[in-house]
PDB file of N, CA and C in Angstrom:
ATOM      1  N   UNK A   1       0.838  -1.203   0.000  1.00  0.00           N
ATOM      2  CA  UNK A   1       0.000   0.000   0.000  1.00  0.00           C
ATOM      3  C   UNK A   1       0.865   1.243   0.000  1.00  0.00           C
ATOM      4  N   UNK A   2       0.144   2.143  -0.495  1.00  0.00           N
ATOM      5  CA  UNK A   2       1.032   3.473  -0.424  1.00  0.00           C
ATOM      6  C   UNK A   2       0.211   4.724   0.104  1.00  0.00           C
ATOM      7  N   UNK A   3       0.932   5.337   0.782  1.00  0.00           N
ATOM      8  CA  UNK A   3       0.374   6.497   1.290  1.00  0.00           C
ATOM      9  C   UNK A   3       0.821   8.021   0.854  1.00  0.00           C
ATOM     10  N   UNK A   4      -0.239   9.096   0.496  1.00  0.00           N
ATOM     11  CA  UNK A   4      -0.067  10.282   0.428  1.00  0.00           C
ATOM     12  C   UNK A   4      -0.095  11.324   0.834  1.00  0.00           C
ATOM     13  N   UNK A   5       0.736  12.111   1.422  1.00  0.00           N
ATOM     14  CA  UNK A   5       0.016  13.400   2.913  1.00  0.00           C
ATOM     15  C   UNK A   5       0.556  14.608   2.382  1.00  0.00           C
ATOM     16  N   UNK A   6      -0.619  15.165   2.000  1.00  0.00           N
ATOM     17  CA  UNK A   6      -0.335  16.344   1.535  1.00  0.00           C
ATOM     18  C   UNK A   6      -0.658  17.703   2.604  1.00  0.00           C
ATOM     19  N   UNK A   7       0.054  18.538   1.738  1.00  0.00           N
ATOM     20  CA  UNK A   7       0.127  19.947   2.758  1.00  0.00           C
ATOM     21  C   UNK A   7       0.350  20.989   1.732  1.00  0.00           C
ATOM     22  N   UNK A   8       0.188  22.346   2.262  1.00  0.00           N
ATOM     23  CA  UNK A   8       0.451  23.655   1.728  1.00  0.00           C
ATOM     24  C   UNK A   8      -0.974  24.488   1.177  1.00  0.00           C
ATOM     25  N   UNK A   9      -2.031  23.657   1.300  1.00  0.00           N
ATOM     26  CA  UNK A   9      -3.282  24.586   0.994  1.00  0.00           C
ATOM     27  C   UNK A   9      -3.682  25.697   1.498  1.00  0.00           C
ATOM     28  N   UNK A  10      -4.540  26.438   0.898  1.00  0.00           N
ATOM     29  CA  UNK A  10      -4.948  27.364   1.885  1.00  0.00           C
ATOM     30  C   UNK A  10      -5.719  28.756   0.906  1.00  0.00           C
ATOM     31  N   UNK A  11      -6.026  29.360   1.604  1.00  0.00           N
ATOM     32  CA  UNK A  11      -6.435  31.075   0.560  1.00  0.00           C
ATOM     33  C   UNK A  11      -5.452  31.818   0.717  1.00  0.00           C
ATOM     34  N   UNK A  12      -5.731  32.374  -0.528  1.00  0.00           N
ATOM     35  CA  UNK A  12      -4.656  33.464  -1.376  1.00  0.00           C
ATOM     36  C   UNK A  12      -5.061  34.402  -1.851  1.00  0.00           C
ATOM     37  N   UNK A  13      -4.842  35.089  -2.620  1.00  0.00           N
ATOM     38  CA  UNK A  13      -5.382  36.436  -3.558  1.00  0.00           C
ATOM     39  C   UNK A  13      -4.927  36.413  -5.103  1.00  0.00           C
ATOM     40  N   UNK A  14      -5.716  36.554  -5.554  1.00  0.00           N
ATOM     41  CA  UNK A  14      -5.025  36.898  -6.905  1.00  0.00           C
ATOM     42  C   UNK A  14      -4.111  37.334  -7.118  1.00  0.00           C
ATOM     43  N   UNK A  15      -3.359  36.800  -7.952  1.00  0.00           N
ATOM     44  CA  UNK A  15      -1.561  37.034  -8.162  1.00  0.00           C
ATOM     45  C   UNK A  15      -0.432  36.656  -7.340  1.00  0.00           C
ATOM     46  N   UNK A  16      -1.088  35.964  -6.587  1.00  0.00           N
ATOM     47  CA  UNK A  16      -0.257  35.396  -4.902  1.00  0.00           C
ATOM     48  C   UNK A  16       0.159  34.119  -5.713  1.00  0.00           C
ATOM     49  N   UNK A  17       1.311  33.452  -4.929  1.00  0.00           N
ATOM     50  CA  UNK A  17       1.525  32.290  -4.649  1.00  0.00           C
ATOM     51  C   UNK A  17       1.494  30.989  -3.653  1.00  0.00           C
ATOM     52  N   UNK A  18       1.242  29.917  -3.525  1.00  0.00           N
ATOM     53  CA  UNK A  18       1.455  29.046  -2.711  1.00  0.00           C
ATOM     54  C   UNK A  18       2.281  27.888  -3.665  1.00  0.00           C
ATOM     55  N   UNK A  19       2.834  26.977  -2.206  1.00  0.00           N
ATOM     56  CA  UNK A  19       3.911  25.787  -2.393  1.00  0.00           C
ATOM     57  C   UNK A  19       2.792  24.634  -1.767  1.00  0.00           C
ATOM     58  N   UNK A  20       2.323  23.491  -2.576  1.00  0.00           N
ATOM     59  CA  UNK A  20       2.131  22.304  -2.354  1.00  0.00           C
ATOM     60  C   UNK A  20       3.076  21.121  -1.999  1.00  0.00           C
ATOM     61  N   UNK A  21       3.118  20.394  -1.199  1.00  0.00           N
ATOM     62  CA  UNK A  21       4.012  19.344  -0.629  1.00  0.00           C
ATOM     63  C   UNK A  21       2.858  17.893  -0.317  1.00  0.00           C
ATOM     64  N   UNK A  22       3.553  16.883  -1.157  1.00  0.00           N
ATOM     65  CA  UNK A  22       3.090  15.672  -0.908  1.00  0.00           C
ATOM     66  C   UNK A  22       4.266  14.664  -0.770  1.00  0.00           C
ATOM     67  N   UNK A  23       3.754  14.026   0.304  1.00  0.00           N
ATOM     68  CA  UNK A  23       4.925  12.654   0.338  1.00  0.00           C
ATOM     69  C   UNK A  23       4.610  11.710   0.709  1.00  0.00           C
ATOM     70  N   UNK A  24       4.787  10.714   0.259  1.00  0.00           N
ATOM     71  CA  UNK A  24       4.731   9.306  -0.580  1.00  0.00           C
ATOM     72  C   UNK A  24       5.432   8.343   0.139  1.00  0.00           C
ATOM     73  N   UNK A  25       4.671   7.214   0.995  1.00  0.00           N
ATOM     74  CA  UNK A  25       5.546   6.396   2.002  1.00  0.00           C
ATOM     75  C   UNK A  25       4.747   5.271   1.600  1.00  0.00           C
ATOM     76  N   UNK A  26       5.553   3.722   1.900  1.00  0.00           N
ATOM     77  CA  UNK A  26       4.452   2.655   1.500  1.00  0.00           C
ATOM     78  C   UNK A  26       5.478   1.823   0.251  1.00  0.00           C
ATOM     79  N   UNK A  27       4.648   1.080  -0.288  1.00  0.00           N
ATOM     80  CA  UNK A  27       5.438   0.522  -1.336  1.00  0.00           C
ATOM     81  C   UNK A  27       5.631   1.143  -2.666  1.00  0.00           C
ATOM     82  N   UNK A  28       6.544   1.668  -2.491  1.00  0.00           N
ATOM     83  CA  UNK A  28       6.713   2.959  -4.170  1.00  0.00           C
ATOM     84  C   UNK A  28       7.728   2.599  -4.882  1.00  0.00           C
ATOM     85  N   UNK A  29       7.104   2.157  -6.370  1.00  0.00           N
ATOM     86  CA  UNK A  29       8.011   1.473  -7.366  1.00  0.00           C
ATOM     87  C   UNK A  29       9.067   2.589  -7.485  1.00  0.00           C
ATOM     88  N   UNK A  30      10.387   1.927  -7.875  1.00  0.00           N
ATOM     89  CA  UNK A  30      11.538   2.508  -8.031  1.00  0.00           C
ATOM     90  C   UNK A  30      11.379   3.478  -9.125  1.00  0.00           C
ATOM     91  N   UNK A  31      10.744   2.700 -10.288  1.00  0.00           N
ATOM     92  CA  UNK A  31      10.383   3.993 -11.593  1.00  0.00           C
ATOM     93  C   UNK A  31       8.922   4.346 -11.169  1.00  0.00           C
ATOM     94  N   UNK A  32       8.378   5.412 -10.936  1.00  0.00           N
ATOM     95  CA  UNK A  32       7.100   5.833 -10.799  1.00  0.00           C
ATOM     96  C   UNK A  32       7.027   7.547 -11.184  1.00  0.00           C
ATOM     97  N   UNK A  33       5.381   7.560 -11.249  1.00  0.00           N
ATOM     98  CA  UNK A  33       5.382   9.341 -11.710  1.00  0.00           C
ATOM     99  C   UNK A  33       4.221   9.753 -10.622  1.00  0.00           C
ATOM    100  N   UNK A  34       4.676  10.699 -10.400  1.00  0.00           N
ATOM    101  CA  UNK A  34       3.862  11.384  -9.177  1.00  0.00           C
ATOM    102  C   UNK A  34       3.699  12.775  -9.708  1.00  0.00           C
ATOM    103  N   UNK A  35       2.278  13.291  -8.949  1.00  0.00           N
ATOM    104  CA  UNK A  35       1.931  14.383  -9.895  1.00  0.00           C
ATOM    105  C   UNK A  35       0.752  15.389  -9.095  1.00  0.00           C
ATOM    106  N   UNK A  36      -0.261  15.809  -9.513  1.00  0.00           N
ATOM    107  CA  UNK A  36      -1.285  16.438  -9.086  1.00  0.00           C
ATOM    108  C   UNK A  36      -2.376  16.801 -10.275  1.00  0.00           C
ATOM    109  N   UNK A  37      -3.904  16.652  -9.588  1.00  0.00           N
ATOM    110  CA  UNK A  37      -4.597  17.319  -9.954  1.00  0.00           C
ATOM    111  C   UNK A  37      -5.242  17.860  -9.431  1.00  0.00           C
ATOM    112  N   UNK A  38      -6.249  18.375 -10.218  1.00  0.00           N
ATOM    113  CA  UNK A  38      -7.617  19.351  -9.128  1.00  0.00           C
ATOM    114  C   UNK A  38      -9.070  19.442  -9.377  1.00  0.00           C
ATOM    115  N   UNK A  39      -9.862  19.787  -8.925  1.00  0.00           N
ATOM    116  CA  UNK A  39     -11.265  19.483  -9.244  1.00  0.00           C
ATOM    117  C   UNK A  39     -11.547  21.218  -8.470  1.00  0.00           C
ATOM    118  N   UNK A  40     -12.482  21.501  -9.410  1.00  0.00           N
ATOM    119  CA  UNK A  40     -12.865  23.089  -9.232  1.00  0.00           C
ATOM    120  C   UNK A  40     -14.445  22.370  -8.663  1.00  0.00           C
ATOM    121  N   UNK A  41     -15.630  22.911  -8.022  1.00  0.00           N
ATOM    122  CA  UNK A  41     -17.062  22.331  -7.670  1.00  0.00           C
ATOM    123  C   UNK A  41     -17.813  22.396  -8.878  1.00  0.00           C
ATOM    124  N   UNK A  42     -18.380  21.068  -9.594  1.00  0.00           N
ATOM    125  CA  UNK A  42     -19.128  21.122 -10.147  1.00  0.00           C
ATOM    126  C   UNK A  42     -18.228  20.636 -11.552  1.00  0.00           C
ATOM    127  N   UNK A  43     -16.989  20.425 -11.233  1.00  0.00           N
ATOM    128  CA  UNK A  43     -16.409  20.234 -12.557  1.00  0.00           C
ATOM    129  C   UNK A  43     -15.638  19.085 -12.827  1.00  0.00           C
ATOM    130  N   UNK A  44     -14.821  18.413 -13.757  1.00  0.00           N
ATOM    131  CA  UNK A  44     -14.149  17.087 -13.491  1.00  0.00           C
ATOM    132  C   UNK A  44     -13.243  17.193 -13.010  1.00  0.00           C
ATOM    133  N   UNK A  45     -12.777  16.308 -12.505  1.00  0.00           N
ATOM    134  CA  UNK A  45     -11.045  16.170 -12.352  1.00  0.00           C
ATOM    135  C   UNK A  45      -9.575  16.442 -13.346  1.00  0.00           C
ATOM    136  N   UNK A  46      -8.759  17.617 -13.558  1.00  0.00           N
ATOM    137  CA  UNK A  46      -7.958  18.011 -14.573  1.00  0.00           C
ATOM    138  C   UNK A  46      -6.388  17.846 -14.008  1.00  0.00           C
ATOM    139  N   UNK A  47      -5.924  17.532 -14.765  1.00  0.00           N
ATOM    140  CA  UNK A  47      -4.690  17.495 -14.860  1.00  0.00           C
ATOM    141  C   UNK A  47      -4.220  18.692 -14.535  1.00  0.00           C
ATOM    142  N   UNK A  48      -3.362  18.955 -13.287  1.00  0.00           N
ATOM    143  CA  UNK A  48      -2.309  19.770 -13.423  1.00  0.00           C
ATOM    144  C   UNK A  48      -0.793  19.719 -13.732  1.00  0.00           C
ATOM    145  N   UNK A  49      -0.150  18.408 -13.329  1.00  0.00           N
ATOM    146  CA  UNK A  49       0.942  18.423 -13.546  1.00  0.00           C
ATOM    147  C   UNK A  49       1.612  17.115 -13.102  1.00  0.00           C
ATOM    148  N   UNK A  50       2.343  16.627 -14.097  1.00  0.00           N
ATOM    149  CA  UNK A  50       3.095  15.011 -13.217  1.00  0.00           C
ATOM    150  C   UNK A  50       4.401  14.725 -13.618  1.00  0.00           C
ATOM    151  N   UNK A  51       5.384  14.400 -12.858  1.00  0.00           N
ATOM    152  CA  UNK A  51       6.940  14.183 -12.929  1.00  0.00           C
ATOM    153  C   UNK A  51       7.212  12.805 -12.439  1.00  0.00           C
ATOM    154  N   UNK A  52       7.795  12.494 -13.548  1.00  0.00           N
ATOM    155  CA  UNK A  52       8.175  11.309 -13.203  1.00  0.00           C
ATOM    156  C   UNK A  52       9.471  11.268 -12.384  1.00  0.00           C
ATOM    157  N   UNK A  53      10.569  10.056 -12.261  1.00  0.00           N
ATOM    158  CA  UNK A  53      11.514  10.186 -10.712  1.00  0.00           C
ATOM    159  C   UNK A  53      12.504  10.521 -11.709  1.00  0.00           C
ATOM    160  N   UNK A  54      12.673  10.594 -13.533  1.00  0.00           N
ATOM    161  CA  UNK A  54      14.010  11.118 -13.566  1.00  0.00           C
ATOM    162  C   UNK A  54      13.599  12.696 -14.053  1.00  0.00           C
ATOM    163  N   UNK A  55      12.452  13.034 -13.464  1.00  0.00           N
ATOM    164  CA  UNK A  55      12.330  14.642 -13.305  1.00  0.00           C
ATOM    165  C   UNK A  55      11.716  15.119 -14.999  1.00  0.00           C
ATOM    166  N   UNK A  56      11.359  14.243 -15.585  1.00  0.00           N
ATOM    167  CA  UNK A  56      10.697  14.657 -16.799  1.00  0.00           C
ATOM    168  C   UNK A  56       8.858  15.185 -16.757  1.00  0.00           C
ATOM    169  N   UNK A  57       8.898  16.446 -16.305  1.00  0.00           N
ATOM    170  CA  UNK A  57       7.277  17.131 -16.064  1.00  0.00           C
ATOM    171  C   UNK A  57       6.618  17.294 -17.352  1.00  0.00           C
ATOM    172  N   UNK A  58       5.248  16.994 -16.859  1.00  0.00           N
ATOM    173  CA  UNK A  58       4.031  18.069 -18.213  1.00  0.00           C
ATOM    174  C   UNK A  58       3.100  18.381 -17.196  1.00  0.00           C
ATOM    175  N   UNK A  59       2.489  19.469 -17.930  1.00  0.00           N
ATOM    176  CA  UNK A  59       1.917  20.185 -17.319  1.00  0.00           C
ATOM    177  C   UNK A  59       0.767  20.051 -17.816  1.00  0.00           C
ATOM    178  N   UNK A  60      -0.852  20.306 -17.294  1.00  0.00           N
ATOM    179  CA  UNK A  60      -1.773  20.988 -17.857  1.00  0.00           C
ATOM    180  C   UNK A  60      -1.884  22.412 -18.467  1.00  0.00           C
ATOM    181  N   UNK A  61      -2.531  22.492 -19.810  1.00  0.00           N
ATOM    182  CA  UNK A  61      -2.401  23.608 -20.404  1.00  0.00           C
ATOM    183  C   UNK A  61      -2.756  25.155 -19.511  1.00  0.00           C
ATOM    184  N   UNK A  62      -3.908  25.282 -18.917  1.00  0.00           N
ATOM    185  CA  UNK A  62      -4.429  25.929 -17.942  1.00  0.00           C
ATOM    186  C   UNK A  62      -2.881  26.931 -16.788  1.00  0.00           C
ATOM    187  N   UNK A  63      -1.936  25.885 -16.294  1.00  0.00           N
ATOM    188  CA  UNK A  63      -1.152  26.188 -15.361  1.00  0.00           C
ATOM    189  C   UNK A  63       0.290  26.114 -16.393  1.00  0.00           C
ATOM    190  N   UNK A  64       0.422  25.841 -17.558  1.00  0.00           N
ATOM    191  CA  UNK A  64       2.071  26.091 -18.209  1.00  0.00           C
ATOM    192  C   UNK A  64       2.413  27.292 -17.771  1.00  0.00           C
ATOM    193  N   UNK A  65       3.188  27.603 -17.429  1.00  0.00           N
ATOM    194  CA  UNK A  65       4.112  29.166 -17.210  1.00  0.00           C
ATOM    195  C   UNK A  65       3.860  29.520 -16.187  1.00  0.00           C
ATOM    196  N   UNK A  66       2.910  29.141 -15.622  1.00  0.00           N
ATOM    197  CA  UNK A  66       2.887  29.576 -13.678  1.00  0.00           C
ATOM    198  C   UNK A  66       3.185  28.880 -12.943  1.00  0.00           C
ATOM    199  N   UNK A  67       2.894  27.389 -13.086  1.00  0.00           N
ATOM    200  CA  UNK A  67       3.017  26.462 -11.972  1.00  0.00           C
ATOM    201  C   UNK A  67       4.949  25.323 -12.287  1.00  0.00           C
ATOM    202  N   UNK A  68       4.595  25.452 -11.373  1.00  0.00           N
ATOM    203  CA  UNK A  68       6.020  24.507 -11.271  1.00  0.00           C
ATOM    204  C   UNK A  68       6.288  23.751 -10.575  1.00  0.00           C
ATOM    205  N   UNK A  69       6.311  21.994 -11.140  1.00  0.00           N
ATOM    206  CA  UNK A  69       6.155  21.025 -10.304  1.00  0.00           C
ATOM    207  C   UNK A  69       7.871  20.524 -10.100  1.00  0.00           C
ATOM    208  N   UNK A  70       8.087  19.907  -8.705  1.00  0.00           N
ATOM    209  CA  UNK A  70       9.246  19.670  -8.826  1.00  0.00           C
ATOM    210  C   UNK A  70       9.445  17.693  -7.819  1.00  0.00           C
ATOM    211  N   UNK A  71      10.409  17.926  -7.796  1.00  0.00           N
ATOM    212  CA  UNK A  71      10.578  16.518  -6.440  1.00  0.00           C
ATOM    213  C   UNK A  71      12.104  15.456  -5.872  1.00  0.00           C
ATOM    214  N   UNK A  72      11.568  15.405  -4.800  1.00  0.00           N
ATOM    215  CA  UNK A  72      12.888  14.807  -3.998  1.00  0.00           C
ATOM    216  C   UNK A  72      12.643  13.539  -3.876  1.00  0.00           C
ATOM    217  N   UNK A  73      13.898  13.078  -4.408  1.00  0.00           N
ATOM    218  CA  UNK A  73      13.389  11.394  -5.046  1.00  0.00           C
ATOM    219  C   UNK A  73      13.765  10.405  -3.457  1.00  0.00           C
ATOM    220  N   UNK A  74      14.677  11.172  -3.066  1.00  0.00           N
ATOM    221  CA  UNK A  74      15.362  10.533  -1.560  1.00  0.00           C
ATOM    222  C   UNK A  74      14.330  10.782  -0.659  1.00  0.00           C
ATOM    223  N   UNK A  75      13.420  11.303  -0.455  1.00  0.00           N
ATOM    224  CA  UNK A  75      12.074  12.065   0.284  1.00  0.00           C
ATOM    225  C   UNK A  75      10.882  11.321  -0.113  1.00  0.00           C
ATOM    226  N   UNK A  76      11.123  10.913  -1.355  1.00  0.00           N
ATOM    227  CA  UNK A  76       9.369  10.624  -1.871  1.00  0.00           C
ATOM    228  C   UNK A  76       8.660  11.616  -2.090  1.00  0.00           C
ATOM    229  N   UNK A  77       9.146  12.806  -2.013  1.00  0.00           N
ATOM    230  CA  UNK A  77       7.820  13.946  -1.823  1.00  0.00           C
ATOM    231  C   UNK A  77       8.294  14.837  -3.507  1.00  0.00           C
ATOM    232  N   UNK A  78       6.619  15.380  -3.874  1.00  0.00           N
ATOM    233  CA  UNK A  78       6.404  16.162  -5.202  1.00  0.00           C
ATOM    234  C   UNK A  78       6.339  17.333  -4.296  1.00  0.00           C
ATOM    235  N   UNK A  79       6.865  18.745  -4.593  1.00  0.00           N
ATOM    236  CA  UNK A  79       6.277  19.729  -4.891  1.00  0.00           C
ATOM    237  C   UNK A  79       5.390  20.419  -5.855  1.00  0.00           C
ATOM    238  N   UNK A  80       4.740  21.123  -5.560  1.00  0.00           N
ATOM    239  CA  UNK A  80       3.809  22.018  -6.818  1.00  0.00           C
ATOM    240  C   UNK A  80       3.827  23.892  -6.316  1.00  0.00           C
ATOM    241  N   UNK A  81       5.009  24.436  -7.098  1.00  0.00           N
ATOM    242  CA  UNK A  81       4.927  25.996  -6.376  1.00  0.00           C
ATOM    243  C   UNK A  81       4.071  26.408  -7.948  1.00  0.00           C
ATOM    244  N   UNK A  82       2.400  27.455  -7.182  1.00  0.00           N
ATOM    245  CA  UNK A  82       1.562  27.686  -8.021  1.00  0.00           C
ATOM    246  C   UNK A  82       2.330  29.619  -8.150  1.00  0.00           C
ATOM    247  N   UNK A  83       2.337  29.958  -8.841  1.00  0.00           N
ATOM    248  CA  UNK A  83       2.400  31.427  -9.069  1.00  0.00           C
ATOM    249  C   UNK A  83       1.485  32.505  -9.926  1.00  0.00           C
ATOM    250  N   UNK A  84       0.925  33.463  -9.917  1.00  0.00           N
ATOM    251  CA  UNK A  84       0.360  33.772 -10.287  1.00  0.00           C
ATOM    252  C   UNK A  84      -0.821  33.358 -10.607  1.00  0.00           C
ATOM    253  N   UNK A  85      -1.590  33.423  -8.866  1.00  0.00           N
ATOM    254  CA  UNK A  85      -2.653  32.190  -8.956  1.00  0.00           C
ATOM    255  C   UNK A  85      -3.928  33.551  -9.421  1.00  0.00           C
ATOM    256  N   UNK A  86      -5.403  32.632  -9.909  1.00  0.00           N
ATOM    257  CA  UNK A  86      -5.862  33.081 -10.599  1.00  0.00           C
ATOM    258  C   UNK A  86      -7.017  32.417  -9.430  1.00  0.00           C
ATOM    259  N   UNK A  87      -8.744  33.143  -9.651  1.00  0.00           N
ATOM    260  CA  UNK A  87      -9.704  32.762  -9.182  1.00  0.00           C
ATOM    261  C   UNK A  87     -10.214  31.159  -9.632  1.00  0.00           C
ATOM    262  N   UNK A  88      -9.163  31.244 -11.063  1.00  0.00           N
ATOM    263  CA  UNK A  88     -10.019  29.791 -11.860  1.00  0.00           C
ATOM    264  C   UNK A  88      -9.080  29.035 -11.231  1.00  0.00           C
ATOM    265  N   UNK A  89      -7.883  29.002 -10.458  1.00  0.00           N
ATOM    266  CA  UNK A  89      -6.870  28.146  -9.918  1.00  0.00           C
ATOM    267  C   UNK A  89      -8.233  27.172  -8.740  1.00  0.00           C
ATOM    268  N   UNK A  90      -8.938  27.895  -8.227  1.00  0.00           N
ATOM    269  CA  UNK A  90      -9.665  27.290  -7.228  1.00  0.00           C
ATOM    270  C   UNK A  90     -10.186  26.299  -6.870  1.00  0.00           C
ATOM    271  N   UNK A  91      -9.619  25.305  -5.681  1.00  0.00           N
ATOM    272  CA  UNK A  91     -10.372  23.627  -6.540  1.00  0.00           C
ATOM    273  C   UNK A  91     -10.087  22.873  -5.042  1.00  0.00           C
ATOM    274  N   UNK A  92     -10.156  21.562  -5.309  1.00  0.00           N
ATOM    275  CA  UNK A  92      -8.928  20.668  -4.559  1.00  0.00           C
ATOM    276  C   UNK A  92      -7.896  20.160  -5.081  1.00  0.00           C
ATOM    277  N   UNK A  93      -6.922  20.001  -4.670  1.00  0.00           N
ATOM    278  CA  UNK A  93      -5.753  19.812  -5.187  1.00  0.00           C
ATOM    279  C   UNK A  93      -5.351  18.087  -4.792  1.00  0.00           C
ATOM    280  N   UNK A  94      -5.222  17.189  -5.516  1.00  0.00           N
ATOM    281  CA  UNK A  94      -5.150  16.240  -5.268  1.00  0.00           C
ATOM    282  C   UNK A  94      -3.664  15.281  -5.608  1.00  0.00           C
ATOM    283  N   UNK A  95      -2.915  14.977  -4.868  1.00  0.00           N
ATOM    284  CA  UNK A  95      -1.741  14.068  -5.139  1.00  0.00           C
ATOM    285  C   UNK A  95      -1.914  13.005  -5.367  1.00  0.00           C
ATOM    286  N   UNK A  96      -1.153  12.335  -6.496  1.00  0.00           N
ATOM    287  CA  UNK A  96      -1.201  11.213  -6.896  1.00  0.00           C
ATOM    288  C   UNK A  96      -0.153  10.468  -7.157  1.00  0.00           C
ATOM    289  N   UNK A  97       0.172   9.203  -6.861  1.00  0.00           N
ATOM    290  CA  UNK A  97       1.631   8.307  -7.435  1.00  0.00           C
ATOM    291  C   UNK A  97       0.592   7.446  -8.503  1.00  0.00           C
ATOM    292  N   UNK A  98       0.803   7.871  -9.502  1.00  0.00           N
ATOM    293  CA  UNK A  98       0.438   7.692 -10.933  1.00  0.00           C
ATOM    294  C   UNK A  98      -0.273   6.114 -11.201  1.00  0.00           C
ATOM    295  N   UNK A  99      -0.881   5.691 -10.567  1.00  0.00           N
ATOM    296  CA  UNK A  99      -1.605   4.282 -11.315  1.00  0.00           C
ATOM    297  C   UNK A  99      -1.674   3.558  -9.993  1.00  0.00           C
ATOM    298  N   UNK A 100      -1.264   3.928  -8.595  1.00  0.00           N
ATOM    299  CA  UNK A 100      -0.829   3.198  -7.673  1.00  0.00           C
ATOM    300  C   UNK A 100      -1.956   3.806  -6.605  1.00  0.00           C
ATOM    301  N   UNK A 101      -2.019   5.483  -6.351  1.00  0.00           N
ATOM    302  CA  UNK A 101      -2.457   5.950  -5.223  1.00  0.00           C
ATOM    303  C   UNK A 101      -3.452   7.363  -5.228  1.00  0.00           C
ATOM    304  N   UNK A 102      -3.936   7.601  -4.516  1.00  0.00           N
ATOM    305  CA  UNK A 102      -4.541   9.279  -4.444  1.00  0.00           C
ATOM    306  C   UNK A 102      -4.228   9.846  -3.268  1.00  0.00           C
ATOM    307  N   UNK A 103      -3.971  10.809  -2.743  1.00  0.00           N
ATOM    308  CA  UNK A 103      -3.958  11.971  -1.241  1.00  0.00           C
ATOM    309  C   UNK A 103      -5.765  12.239  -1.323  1.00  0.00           C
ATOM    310  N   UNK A 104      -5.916  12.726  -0.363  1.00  0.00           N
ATOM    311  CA  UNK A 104      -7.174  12.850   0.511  1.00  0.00           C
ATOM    312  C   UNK A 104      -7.103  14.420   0.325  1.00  0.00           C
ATOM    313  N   UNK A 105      -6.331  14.823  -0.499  1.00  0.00           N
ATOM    314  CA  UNK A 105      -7.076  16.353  -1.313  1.00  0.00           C
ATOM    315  C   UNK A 105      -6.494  17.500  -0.394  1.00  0.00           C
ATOM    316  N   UNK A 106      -6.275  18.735  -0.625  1.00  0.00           N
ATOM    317  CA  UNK A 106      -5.966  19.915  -0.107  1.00  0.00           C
ATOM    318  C   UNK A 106      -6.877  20.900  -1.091  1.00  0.00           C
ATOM    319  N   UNK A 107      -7.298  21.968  -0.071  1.00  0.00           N
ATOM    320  CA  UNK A 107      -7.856  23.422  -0.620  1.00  0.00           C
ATOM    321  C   UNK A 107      -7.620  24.045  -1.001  1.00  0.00           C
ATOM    322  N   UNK A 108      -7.358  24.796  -2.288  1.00  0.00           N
ATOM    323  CA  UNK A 108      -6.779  25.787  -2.237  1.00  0.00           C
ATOM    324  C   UNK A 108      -7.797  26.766  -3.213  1.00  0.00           C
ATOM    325  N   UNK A 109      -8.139  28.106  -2.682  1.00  0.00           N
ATOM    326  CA  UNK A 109      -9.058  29.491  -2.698  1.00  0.00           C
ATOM    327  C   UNK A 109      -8.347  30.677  -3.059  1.00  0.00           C
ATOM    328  N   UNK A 110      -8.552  30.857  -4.398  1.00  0.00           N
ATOM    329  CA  UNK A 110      -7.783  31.964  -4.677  1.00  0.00           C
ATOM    330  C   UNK A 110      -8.824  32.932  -5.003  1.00  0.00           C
ATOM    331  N   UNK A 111      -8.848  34.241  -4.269  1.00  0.00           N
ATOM    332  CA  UNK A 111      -9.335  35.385  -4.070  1.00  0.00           C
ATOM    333  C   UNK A 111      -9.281  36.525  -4.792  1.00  0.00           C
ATOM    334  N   UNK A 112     -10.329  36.974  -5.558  1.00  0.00           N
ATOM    335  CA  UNK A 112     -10.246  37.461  -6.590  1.00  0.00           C
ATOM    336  C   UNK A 112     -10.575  39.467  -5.924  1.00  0.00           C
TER     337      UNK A 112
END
């Protein structure tokens, strides 16, 4: 089994930034991709962003040029630093180890 505990949610303001942190304990394949998405209310689940462990990212179109996913392979843990967050950024933010796991979601409210 694998586990995900995420952190860094919260409200912001338009044009603000926040840093997402998830980390990944449990049985985690040596090659794996870990990543994030988000769900706005009322809408599906979208891709924001996923890196695999030799650091090769894509992004969702929505967040290219603002968001920046990163990660510590000795840690298990993804970052996601959002910049130039927007009202449409607004959702849950959800961590994932790619085919294996989900996090139990973080908030994040960006204030327009």
């Amino acid at each position: 089994q694998v586990q995900l505990v995420e952190s860094g949610g919260g409200l912001v303001q338009a044009g603000g930034s926040l840093r997402l942190s998830c980390a990944a304990s449990g049985s985690i394949p040596r090659i794996n991709t870990m990543g994030w998405y988000r769900q706005a209310p009322g809408k599906q689940r979208e891709l924001v962003a996923t890196i695999t462990n030799f650091g090769l990212a894509n992004y969702g179109s929505p967040v290219k040029g603002r968001f920046t996913i990163s990660r510590d392979n000795a840690k298990n843990t993804v970052y996601l630093e959002m910049n130039s967050l927007k009202s449409e950024d607004t959702g849950v933010y959800y961590c994932t180890l790619v085919g294996r796991a989900w996090g139990q979601g973080t908030q994040v409210t960006v204030s327009s």
